[in-house]
Protein backbone atom coordinates (compact mmCIF):
# COMPACT_ATOMS: atom_id res chain seq x y z
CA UNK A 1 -114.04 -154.62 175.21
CA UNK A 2 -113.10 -152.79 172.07
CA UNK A 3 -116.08 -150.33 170.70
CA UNK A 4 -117.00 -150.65 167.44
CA UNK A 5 -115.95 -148.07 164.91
CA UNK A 6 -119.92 -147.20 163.65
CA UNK A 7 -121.19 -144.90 166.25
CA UNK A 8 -118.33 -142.63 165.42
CA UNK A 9 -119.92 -142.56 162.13
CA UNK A 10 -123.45 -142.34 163.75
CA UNK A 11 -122.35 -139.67 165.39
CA UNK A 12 -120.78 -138.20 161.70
CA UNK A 13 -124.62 -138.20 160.74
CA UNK A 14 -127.20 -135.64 160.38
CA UNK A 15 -129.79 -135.71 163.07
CA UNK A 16 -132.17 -136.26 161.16
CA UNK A 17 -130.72 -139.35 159.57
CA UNK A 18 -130.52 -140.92 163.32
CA UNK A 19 -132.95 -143.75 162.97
CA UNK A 20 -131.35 -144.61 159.76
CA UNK A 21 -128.09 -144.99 160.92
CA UNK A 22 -129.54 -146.74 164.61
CA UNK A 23 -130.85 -149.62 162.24
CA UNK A 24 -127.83 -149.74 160.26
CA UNK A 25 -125.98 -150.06 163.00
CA UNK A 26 -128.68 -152.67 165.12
CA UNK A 27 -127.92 -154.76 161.25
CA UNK A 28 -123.88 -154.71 162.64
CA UNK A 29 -124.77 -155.10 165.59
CA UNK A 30 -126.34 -158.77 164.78
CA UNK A 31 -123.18 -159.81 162.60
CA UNK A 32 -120.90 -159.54 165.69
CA UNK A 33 -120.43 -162.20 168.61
CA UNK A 34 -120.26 -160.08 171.70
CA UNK A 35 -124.11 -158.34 171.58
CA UNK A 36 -124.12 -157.03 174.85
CA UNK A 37 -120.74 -154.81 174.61
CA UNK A 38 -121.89 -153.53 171.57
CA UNK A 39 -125.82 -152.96 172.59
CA UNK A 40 -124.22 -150.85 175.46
CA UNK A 41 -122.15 -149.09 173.31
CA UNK A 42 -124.98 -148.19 170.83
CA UNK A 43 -127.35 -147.10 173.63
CA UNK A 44 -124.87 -144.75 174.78
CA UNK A 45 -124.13 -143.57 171.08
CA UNK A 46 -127.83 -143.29 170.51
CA UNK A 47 -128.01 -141.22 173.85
CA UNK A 48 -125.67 -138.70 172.71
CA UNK A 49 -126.97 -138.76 169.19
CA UNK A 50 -130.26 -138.30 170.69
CA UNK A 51 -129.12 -135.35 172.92
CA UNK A 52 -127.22 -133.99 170.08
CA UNK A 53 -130.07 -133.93 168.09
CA UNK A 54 -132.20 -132.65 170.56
CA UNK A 55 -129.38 -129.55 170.69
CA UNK A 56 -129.72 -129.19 167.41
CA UNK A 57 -133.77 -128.84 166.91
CA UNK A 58 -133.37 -126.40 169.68
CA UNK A 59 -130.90 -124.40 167.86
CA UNK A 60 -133.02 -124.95 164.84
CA UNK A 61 -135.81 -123.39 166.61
CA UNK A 62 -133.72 -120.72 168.23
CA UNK A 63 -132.87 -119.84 164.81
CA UNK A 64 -135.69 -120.08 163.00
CA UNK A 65 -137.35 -117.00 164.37
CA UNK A 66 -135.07 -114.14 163.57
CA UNK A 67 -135.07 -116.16 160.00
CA UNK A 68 -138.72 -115.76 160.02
CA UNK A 69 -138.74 -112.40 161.37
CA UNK A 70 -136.01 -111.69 158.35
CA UNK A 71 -138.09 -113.19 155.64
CA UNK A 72 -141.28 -110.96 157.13
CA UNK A 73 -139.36 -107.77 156.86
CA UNK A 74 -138.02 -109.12 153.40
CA UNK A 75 -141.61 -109.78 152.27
CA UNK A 76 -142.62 -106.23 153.73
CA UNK A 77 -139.78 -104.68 151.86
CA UNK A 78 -140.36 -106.72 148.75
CA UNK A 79 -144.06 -105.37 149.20
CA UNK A 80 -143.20 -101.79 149.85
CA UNK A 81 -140.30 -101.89 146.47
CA UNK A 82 -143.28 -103.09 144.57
CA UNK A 83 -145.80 -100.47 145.44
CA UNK A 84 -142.43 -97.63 144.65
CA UNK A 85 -142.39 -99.49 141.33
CA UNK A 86 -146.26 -99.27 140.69
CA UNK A 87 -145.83 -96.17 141.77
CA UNK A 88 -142.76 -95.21 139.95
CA UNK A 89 -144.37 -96.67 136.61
CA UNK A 90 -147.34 -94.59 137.07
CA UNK A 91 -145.27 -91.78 137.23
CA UNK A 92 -143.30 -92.75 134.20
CA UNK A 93 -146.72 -93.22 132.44
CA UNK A 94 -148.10 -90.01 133.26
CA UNK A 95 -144.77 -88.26 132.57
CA UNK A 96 -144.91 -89.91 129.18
CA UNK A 97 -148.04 -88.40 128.67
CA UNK A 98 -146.88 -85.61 129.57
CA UNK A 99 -143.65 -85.65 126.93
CA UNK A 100 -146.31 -86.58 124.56
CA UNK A 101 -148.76 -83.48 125.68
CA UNK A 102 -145.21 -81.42 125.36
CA UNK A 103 -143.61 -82.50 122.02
CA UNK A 104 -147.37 -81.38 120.54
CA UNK A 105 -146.83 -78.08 121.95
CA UNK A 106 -143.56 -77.59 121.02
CA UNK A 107 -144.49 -79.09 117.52
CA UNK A 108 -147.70 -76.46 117.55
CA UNK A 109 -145.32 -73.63 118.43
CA UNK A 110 -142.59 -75.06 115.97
CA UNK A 111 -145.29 -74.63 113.16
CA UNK A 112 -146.68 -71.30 114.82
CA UNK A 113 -142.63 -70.08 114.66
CA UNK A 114 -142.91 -71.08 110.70
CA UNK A 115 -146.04 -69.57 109.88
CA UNK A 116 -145.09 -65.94 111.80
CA UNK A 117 -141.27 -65.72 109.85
CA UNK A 118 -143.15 -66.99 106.60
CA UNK A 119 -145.85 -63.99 107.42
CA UNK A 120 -142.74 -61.36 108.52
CA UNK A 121 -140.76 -62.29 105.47
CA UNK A 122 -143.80 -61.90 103.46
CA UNK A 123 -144.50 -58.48 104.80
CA UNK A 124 -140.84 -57.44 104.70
CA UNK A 125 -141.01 -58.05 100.73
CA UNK A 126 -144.18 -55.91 100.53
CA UNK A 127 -142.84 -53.43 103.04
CA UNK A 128 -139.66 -53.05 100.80
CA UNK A 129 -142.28 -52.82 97.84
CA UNK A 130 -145.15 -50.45 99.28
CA UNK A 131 -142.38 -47.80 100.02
CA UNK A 132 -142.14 -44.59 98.47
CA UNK A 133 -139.47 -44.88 96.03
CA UNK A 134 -137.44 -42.20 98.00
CA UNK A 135 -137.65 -43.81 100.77
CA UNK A 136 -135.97 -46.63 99.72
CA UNK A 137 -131.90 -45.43 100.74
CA UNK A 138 -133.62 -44.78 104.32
CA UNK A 139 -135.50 -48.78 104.50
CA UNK A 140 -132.97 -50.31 102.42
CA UNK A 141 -130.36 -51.34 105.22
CA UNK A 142 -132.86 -52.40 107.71
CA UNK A 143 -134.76 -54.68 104.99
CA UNK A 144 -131.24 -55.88 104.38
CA UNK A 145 -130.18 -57.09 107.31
CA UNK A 146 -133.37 -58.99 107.93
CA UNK A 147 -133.40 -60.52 104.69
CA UNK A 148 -129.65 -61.38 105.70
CA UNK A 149 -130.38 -62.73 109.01
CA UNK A 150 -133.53 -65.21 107.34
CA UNK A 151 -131.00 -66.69 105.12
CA UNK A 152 -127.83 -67.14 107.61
CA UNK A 153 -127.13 -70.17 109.05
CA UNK A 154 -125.36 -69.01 112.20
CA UNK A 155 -128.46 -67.07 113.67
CA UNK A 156 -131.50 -69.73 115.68
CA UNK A 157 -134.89 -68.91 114.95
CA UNK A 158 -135.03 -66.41 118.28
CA UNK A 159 -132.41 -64.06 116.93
CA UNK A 160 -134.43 -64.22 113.68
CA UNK A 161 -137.51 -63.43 114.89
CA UNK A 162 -135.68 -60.69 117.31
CA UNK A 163 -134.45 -58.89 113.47
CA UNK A 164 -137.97 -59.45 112.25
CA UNK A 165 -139.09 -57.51 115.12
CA UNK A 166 -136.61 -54.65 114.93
CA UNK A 167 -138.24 -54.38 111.15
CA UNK A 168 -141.88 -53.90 112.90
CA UNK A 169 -140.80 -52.01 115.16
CA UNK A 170 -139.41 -49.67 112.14
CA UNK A 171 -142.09 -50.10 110.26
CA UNK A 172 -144.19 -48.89 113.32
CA UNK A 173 -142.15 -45.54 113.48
CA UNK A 174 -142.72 -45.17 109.56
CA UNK A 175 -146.08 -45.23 109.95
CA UNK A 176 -146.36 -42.63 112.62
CA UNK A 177 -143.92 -40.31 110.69
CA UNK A 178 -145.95 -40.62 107.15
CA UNK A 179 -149.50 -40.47 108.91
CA UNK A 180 -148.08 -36.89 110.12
CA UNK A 181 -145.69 -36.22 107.87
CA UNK A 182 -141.88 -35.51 108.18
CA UNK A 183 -138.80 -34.12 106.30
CA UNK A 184 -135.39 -35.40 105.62
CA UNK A 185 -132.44 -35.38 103.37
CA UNK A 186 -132.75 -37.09 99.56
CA UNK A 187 -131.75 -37.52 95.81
CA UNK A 188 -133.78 -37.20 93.31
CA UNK A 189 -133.47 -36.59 89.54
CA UNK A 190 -134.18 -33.47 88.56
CA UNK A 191 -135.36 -32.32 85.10
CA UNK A 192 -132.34 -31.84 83.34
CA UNK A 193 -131.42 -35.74 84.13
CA UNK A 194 -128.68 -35.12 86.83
CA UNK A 195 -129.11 -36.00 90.81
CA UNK A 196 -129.98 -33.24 92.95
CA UNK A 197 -129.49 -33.21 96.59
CA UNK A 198 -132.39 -31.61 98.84
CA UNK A 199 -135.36 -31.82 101.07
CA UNK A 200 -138.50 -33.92 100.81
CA UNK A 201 -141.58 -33.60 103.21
CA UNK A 202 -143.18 -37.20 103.35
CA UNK A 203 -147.36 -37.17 103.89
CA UNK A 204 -148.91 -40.01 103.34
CA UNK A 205 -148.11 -41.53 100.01
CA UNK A 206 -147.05 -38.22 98.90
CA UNK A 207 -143.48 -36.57 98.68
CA UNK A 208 -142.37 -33.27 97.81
CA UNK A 209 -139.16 -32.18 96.26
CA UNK A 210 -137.22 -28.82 96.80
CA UNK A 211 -133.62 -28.89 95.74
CA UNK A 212 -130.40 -27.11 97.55
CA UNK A 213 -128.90 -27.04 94.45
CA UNK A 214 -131.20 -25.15 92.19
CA UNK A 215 -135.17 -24.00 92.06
CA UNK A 216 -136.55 -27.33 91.16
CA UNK A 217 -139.21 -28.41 92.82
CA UNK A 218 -142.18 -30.21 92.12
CA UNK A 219 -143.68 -33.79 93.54
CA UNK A 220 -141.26 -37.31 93.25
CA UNK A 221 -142.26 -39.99 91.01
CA UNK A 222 -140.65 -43.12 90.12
CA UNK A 223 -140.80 -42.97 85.99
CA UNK A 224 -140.55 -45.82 83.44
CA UNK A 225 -136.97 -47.21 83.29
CA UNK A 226 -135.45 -45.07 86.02
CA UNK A 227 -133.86 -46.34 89.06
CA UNK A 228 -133.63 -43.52 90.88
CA UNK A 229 -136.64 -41.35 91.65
CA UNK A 230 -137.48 -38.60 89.38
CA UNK A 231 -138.88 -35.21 89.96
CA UNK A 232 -141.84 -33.72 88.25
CA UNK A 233 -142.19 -30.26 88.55
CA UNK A 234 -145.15 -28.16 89.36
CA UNK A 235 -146.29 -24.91 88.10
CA UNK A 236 -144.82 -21.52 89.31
CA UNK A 237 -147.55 -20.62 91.82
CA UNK A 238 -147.27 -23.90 93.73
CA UNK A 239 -143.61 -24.17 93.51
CA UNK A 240 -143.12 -21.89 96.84
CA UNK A 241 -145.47 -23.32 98.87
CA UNK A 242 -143.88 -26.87 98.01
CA UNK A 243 -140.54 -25.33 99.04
CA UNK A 244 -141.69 -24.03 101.84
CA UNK A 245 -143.13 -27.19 103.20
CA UNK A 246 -139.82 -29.32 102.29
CA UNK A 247 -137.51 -27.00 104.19
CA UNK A 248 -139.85 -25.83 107.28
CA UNK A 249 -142.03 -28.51 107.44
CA UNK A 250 -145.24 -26.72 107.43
CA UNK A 251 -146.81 -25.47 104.18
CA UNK A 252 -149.01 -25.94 101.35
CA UNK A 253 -149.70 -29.41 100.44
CA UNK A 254 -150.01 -30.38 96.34
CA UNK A 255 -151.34 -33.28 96.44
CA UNK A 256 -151.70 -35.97 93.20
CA UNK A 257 -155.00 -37.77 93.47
CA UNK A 258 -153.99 -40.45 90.61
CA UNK A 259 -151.01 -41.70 92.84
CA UNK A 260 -148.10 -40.74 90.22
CA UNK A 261 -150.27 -42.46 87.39
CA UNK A 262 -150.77 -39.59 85.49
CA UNK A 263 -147.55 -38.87 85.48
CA UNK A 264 -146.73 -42.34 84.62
CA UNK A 265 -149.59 -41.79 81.79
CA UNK A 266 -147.95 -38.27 80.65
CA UNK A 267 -144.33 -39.69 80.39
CA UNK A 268 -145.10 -42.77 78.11
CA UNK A 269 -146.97 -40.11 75.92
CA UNK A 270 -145.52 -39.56 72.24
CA UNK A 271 -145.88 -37.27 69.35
CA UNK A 272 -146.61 -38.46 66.28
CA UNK A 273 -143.31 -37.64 64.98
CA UNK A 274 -141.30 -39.17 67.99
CA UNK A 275 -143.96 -42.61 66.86
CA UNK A 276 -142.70 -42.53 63.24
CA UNK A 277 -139.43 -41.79 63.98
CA UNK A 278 -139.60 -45.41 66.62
CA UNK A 279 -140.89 -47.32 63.80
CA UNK A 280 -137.46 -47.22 61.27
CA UNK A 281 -136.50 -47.00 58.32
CA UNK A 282 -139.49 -49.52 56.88
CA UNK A 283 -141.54 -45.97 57.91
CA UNK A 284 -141.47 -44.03 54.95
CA UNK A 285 -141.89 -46.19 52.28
CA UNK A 286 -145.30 -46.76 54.29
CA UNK A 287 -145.74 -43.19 54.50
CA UNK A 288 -145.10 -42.35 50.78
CA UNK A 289 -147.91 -44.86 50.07
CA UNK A 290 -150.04 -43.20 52.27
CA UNK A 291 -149.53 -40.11 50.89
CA UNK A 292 -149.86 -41.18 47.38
CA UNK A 293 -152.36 -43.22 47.66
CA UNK A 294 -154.26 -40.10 49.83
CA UNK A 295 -153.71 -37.93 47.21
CA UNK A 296 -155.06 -40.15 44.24
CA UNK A 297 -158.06 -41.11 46.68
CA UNK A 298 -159.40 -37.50 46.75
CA UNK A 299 -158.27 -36.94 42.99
CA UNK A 300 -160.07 -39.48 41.92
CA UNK A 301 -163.11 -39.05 43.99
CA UNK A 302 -163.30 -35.45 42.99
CA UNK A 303 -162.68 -36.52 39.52
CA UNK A 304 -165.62 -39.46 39.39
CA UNK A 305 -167.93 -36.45 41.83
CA UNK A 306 -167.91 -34.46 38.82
CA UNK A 307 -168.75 -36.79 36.00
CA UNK A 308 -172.32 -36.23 34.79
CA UNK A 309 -174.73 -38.87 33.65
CA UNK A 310 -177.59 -38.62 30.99
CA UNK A 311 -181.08 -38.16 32.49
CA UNK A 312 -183.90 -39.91 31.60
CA UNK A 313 -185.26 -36.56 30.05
CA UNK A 314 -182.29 -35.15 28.52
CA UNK A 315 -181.95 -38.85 26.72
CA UNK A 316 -185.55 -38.61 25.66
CA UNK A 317 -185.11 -35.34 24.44
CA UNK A 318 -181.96 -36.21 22.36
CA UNK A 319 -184.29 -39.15 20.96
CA UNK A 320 -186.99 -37.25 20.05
CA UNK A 321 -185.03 -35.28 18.00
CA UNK A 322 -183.36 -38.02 16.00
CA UNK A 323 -186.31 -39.99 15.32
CA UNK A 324 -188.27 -36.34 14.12
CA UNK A 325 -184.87 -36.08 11.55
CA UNK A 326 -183.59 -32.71 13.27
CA UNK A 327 -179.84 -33.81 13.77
CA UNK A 328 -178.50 -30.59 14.36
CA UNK A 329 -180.78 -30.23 17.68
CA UNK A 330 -179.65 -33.50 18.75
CA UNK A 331 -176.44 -32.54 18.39
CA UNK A 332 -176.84 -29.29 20.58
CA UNK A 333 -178.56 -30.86 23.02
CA UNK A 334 -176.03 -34.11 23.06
CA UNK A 335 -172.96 -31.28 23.19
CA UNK A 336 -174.89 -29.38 25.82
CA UNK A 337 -174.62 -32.40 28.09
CA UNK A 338 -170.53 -32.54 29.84
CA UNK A 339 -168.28 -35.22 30.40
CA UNK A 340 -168.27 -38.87 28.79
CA UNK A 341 -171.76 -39.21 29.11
CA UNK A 342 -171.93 -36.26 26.40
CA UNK A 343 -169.51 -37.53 24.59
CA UNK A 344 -171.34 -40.76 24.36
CA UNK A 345 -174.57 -39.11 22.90
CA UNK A 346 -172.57 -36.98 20.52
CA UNK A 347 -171.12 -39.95 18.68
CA UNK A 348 -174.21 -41.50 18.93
CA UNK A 349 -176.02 -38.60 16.87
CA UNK A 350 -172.91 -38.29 14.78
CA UNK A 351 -174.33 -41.88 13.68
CA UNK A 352 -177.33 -41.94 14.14
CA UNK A 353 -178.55 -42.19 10.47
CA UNK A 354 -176.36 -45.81 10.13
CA UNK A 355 -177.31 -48.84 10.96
CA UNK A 356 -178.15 -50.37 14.43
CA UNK A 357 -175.34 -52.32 14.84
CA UNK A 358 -172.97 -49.91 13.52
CA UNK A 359 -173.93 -47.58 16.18
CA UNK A 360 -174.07 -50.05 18.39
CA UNK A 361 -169.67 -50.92 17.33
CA UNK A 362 -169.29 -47.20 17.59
CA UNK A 363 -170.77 -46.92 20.99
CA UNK A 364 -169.32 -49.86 22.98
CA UNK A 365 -166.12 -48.35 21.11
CA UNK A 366 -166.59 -45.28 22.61
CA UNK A 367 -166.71 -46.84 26.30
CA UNK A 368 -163.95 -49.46 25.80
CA UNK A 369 -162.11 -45.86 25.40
CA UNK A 370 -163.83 -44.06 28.56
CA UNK A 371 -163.04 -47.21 30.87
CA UNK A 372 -159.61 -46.98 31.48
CA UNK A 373 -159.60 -43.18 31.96
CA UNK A 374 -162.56 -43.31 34.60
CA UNK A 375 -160.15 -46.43 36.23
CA UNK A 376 -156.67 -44.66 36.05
CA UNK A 377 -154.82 -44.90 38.88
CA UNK A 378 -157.46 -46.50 41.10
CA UNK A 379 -155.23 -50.31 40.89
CA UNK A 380 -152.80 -47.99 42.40
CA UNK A 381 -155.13 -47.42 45.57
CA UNK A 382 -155.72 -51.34 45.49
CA UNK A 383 -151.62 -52.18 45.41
CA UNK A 384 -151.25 -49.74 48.40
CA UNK A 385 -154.19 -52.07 50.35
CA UNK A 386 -151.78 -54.89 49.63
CA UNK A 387 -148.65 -53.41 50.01
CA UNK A 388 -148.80 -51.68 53.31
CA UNK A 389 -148.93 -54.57 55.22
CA UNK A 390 -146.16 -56.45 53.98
CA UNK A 391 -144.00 -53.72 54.52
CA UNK A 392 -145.53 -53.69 58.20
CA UNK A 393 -144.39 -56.93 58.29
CA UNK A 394 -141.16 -56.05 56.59
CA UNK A 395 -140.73 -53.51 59.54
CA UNK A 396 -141.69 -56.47 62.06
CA UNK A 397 -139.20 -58.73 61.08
CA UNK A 398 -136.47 -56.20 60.82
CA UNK A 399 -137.06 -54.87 63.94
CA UNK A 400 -137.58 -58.54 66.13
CA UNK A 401 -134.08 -59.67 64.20
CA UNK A 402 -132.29 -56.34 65.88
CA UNK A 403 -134.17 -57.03 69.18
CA UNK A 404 -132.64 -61.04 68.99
CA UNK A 405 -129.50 -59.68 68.22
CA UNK A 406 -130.03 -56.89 71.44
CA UNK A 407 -130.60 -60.18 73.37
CA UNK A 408 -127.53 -61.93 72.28
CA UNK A 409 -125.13 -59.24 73.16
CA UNK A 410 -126.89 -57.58 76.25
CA UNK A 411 -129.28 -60.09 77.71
CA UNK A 412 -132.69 -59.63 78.93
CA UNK A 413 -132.01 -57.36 82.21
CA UNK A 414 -132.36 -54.28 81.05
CA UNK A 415 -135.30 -54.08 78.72
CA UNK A 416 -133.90 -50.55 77.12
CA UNK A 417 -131.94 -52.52 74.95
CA UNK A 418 -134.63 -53.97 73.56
CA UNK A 419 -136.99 -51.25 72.59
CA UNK A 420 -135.96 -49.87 69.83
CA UNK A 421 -136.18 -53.11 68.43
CA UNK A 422 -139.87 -54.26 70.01
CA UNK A 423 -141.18 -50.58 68.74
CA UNK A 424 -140.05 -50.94 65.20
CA UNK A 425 -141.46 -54.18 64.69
CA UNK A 426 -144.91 -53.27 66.54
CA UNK A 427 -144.80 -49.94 65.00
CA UNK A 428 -144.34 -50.79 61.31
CA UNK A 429 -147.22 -53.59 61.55
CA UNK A 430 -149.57 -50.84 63.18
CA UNK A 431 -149.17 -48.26 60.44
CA UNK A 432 -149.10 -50.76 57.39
CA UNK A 433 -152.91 -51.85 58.81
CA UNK A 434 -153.69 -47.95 59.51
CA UNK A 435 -152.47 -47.17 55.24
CA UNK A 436 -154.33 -50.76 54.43
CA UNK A 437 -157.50 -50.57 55.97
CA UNK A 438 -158.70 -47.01 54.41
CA UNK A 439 -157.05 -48.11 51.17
CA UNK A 440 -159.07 -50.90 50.66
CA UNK A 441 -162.09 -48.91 51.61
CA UNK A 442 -161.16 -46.14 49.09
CA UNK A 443 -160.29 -48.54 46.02
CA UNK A 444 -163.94 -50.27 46.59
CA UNK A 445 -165.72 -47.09 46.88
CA UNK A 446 -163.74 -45.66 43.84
CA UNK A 447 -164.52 -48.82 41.85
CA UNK A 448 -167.73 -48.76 42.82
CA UNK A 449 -168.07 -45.22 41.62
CA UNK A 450 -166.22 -45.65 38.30
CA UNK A 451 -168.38 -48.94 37.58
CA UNK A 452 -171.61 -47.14 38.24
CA UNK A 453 -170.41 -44.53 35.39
CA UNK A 454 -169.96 -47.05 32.96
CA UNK A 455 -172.88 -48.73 33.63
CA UNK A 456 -175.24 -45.45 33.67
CA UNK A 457 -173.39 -44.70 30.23
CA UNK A 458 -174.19 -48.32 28.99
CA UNK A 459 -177.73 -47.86 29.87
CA UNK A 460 -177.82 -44.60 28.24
CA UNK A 461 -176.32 -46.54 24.70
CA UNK A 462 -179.03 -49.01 25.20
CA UNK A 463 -181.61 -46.74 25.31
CA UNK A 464 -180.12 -44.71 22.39
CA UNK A 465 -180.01 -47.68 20.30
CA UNK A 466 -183.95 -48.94 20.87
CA UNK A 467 -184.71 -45.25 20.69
CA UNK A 468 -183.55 -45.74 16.97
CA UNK A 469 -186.02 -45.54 14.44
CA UNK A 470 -186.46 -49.01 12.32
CA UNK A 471 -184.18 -49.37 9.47
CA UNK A 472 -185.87 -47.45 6.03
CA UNK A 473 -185.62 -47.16 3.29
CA UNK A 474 -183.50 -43.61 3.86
CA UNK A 475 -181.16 -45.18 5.82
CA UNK A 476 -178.26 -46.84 4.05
């Protein structure tokens, strides 16, 4: 009997699917006419399926336990890479805190770095400025270099610091040489303004000058307007024992207590000459008015000193007289009495016998005449007070227009240029106040004198005149 075609796909099947298919095929099975052929045939496909599937669950289950025991050591290693990771991100935490505990020290030590070249440079420019002048041709270089390696670009901040320390490390050495002093070759400029080459002996903060070239010797000072340092010589008797401690080394020690600032002091000092001559030509016109206006001062003063006023009792006296009818005894005793005052009373006898106001025309007369010869030449005093100053200030514009014009042509660096024209328009102002002030002081004292002249000699025609005797019958 021919076998159905089915169980070969039965047998095509998945075990699992077995019962699936034997029911599918037990549905065929029912459609066809010979049942028994085909119920055989499907029990022995079902057999083999059966067996076959059998083989396969045991295969399944030979197989599942290395896959087991693979997923286990899986799980272990998946286990094991997760506690590295844990592990490795702890480690990546801390080291972070680390980087973070590291960038702040390196950021401290960056700022640290800053603050010590900011402090070095700032003691390099007061190390360059604290000096002794002649020291400067020995520092210079050094201070050069490390003000040349703080601005390059090529050098990292280690080399810079390494020049900052070769410059405290020199400064070091200084510092033991000056605290016990030491000698070496130097320039200075001597008194006769040209360089001389010699010894110096370096103590302290002082220095001490003997030349090769010639005697001088003395202490070094840096002067006013001088670049290079000068030399300021000492007397005779300390001269050799300055000399000897320049060239040997060992010696006796002059020493300036005021650090060069006497010096300083001495060499800005001026005669009065050398201050008139600094002030211009604006000078003597102030002068002449000084001198003028001196000389009229004490004239004038000598000349109002010696002008005598009328007592009460000479007056009195020359009253007396007149009203007894003597006139020739007034008149004596009027003439007896020098100076305006006596003039005064002698025209006032002269006329005594007219009227009042007649003597009265004759008297103010008489002082109208006096006034301007007791006031002669004092306005003259007065215009000097005024005058002065505006030539001062004559002087100060003259001299600030040649100072702008200094400017214009040399610039502001070297202030030489410029003094000639600052002193002659400070100068001029000074001296124009110094001729004002006592001017004005002399023209009010001399017009106070003069006024209190004419006023004593008023008083005195007052009196004269009430003195009078009443008009009479013998006076016409």
């Amino acid at each position: 009997m021919k076998r159905h075609p089915f169980p070969v796909f039965l047998r095509a099947l998945l075990p699992a699917q077995g019962l699936v298919a034997l029911m599918a095929v037990c549905s065929l099975v029912a459609q066809t006419p010979d049942w028994d052929a085909l119920a055989s045939g499907t029990q022995e496909d079902l057999k083999k399926s059966l067996a076959e599937l059998a083989e396969v669950r045991r295969s399944i289950e030979a197989g599942k336990l290395p896959l087991v025991q693979q997923v286990n050591a899986l799980e272990q290693q998946v286990i094991e890479e997760r506690a590295a990771l844990q592990k490795a991100e702890r480690f990546q935490e801390n080291q972070l805190v680390e980087l973070n505990q590291l960038r702040s020290q390196v950021r401290a030590r960056s700022e640290e770095v800053k603050y010590l070249d900011s402090l070095l440079a700032e003691y390099a420019r007061a190390f360059r400025t604290r000096t002794h002048v002649i020291e400067a041709e020995r520092v210079r270089p050094m201070l050069d270099r490390v003000d040349a390696a703080a601005a390059s670009l090529d050098l990292d901040a280690d080399q810079k610091l390494a020049r900052r320390a070769e410059m405290l490390e020199a400064s070091i050495a200084r510092l033991r040489d000056v605290a016990g002093g030491t000698t070496f070759e130097a320039s200075v400029l001597g008194p006769r303004g040209q360089i001389e080459k010699g010894r110096v002996a370096l103590v302290g903060p002082v220095a001490v000058f003997a030349s090769d070239q010639s005697d001088a010797t003395g202490l070094v000072q840096q002067e006013l307007n001088k670049a290079d340092p000068s030399l300021f010589q000492l007397s005779p008797e300390l001269s050799s024992g300055v000399r000897q401690l320049a060239t040997t080394g060992s010696g006796p020690l002059s020493v300036d207590a005021t650090m060069g600032n006497a010096i300083k002091i001495a060499s800005i000092r001026e005669t009065p000459i050398e201050h008139f001559v600094k002030g211009g030509v604006v000078m003597w016109p102030i002068l002449l008015l000084a001198v003028t206006a001196l000389v009229i001062t004490i004239y004038k003063w000598v000349q109002l000193s010696k002008v005598r006023l009328v007592s009460s009792r000479e007056l009195q006296t020359v009253i007396q007289q007149v009203q007894a009818g003597d006139s020739g005894a007034a008149m004596k005793s009027a003439q007896a009495i020098p100076g305006p005052a006596g003039q005064l009373l002698v025209a006032a006898v002269e006329h005594s016998d007219e009227k009042k106001e007649y003597v009265e025309e004759v008297l103010y007369e008489h002082m109208l005449n006096t006034k301007p010869k007791l006031e002669a030449l004092i306005p003259f005093v007065g215009l000097t007070a005024a005058a002065a100053p505006l030539l001062g200030l004559l002087g100060t514009v003259t001299g600030m227009i040649a100072t702008f014009q200094m400017i214009s042509v040399f610039g502001t660096g070297d202030p030489r240029t410029m003094s000639s024209g600052i002193s002659e328009a400070l100068i001029t102002t000074e001296s124009g106040l110094y001729v004002a002030i006592p001017a004005v002081l002399a023209h009010a004292f001399l017009t106070r004198k003069a006024r209190a002249i004419l006023g004593s000699m008023e008083q005195t025609a007052v009196s004269f005149i009430n003195g009078l005797p009443e008009d009479s019958i013998f006076r016409t």
